[in-house]
N, C-alpha and C. Protein backbone atom coordinates (compact mmCIF):
# COMPACT_ATOMS: atom_id res chain seq x y z
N UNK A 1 48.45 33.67 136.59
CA UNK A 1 47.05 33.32 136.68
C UNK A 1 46.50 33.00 135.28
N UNK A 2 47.03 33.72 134.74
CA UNK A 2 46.77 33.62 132.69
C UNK A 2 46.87 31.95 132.30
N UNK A 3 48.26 31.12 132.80
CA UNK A 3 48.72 29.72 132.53
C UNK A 3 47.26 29.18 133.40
N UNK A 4 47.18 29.32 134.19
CA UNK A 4 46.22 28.29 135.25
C UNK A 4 44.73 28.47 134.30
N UNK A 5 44.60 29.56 133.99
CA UNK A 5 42.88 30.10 133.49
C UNK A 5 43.21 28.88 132.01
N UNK A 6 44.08 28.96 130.98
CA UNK A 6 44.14 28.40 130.11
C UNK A 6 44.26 27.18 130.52
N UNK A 7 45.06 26.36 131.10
CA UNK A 7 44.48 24.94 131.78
C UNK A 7 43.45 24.43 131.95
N UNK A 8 43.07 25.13 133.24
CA UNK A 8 40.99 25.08 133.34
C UNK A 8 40.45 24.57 131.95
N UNK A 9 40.73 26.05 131.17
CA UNK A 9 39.72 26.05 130.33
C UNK A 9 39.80 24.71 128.89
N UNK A 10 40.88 24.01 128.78
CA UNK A 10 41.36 22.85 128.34
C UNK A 10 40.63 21.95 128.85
N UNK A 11 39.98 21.87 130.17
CA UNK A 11 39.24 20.72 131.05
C UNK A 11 37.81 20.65 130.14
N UNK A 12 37.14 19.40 129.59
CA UNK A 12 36.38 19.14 128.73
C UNK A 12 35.55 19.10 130.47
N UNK A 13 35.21 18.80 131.54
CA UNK A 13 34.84 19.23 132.69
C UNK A 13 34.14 20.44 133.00
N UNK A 14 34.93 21.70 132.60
CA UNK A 14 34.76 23.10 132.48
C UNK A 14 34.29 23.52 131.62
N UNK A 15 33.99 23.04 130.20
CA UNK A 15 33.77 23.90 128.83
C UNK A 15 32.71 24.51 128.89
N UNK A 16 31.55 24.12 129.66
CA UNK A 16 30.29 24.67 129.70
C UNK A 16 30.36 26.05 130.70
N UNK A 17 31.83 26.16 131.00
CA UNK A 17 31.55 27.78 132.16
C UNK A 17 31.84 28.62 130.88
N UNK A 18 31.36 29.79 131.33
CA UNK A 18 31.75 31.24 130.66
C UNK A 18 33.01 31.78 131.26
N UNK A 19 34.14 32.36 130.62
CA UNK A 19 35.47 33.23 130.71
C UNK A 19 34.61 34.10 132.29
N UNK A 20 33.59 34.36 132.68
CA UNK A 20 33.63 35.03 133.85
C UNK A 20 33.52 34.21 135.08
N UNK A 21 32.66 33.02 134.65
CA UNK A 21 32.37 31.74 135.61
C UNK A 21 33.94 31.36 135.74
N UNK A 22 34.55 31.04 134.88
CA UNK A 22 35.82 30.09 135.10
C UNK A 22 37.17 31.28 135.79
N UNK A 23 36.63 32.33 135.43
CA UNK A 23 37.83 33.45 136.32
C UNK A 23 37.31 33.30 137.80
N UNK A 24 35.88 33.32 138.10
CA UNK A 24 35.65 33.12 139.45
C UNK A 24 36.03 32.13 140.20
N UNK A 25 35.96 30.90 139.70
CA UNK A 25 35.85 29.87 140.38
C UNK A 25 37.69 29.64 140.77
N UNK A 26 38.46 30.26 138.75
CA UNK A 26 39.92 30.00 139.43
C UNK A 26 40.27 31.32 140.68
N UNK A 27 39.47 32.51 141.18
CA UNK A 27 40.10 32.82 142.15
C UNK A 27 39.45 32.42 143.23
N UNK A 28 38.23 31.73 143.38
CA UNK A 28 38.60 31.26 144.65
C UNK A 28 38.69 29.71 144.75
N UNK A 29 39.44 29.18 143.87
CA UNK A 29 40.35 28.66 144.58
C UNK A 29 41.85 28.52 144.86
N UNK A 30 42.33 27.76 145.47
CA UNK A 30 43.79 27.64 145.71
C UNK A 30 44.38 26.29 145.15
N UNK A 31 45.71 26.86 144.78
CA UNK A 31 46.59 25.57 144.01
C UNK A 31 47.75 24.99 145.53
N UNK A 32 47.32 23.65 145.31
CA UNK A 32 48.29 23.04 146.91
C UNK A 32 48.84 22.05 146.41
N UNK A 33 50.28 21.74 146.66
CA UNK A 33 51.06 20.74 146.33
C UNK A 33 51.16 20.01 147.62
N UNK A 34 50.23 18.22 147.18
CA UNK A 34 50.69 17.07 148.02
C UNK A 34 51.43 16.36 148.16
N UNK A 35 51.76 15.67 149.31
CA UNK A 35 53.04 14.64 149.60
C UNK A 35 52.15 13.67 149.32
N UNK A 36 53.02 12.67 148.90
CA UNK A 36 52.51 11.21 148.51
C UNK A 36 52.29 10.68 149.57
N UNK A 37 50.76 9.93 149.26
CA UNK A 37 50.20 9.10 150.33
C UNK A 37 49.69 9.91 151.40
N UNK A 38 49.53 11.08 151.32
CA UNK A 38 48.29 11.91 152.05
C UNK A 38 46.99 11.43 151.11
N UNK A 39 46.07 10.91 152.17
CA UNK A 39 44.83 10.12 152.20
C UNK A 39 43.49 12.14 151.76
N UNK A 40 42.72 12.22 150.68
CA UNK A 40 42.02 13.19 150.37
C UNK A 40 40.92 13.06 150.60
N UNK A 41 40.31 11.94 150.90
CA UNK A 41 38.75 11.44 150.70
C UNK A 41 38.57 10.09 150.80
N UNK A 42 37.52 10.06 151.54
CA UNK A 42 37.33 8.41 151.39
C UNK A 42 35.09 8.65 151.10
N UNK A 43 34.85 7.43 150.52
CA UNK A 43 33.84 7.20 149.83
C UNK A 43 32.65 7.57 151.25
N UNK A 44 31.81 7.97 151.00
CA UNK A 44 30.77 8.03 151.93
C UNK A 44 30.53 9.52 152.86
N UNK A 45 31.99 10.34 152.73
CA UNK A 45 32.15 10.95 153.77
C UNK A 45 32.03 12.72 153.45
N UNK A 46 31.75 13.39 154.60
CA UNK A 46 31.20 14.48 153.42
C UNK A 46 32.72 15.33 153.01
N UNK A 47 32.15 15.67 151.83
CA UNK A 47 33.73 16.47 151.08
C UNK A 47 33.94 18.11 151.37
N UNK A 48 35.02 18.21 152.05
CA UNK A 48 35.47 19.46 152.18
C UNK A 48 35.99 20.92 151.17
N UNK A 49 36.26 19.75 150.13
CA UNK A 49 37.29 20.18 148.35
C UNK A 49 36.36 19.48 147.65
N UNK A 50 36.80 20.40 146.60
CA UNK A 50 36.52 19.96 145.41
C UNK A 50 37.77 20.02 144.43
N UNK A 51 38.20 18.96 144.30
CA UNK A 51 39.69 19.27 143.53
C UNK A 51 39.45 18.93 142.38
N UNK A 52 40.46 19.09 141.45
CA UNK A 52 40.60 18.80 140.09
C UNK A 52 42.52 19.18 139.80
N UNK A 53 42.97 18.10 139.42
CA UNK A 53 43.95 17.61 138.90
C UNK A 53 44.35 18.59 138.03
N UNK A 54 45.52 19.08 137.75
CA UNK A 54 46.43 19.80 136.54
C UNK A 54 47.42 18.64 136.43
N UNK A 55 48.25 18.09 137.21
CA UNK A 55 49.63 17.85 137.20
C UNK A 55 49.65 16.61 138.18
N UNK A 56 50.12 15.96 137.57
CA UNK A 56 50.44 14.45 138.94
C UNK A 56 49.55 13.36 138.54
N UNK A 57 49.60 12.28 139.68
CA UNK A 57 48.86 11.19 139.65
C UNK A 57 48.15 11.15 140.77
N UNK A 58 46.96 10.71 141.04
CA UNK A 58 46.29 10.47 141.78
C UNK A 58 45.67 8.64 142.16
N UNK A 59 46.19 7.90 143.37
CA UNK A 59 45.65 6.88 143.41
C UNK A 59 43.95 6.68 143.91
N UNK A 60 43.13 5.74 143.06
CA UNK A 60 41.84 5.70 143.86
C UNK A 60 42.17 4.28 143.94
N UNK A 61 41.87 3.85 145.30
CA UNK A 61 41.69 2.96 145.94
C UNK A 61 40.66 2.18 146.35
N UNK A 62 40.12 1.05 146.01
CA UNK A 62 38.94 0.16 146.47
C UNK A 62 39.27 -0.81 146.97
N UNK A 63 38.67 -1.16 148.15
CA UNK A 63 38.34 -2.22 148.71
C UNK A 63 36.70 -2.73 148.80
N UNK A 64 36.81 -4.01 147.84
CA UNK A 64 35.57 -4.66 148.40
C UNK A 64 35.35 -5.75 148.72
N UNK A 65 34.36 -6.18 149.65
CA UNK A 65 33.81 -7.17 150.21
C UNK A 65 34.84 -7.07 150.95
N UNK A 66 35.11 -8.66 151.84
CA UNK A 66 35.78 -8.81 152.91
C UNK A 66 34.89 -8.78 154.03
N UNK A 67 35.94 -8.90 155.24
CA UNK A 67 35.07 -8.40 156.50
C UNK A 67 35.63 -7.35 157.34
N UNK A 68 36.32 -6.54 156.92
CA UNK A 68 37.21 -5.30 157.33
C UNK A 68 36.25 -4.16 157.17
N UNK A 69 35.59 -4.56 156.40
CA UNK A 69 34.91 -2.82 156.15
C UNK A 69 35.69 -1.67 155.67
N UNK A 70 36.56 -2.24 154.95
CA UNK A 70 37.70 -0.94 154.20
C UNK A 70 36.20 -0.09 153.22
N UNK A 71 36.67 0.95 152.96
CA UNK A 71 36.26 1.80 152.19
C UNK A 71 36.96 2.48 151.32
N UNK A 72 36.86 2.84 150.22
CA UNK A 72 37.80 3.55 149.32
C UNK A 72 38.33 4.54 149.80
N UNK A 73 39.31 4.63 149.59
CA UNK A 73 39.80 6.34 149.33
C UNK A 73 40.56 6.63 148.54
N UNK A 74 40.95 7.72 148.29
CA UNK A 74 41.86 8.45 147.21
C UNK A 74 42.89 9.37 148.05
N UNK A 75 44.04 8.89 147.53
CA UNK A 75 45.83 9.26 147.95
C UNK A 75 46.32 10.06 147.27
N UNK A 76 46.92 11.09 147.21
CA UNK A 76 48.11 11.53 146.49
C UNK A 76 49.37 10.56 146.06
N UNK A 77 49.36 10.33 144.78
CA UNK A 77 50.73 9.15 144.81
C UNK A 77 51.95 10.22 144.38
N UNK A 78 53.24 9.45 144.69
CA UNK A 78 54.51 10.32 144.33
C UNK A 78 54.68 9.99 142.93
């Protein structure tokens, strides 16, 4: 938990929490490893997570205009 808290706290994102804010927030949450091309979010829709990246790549995806009506989303890439 020590490696993960020092990560966080590396996040220019985070700098403004306090060592008690940023212990809270890392226990509740959870660390989950995705398969590539599991779809996380798409633009408009309400958000379940709030994630933040340590490790990997993440694709964001846009589509605009057209006549499909695609909407963005964001993938896990491999």
């Amino acid at each position: 938990m020590k490696a993960r808290f020092d990560e966080l706290r590396s996040l220019d994102l985070l700098d403004g929490l306090t060592d008690q804010q940023l212990s809270e927030l890392l226990a509740g949450g959870s660390e989950v490893g995705l398969r590539p091309g599991l779809e996380l979010f798409r633009e408009g829709e309400h958000a379940d997570f709030w994630w933040v990246l340590l490790d990997g790549v993440v694709d964001l995806i846009r589509y605009a205009g057209g006549c499909c009506g695609y909407r963005p989303t964001c993938c896990a890439s491999g």
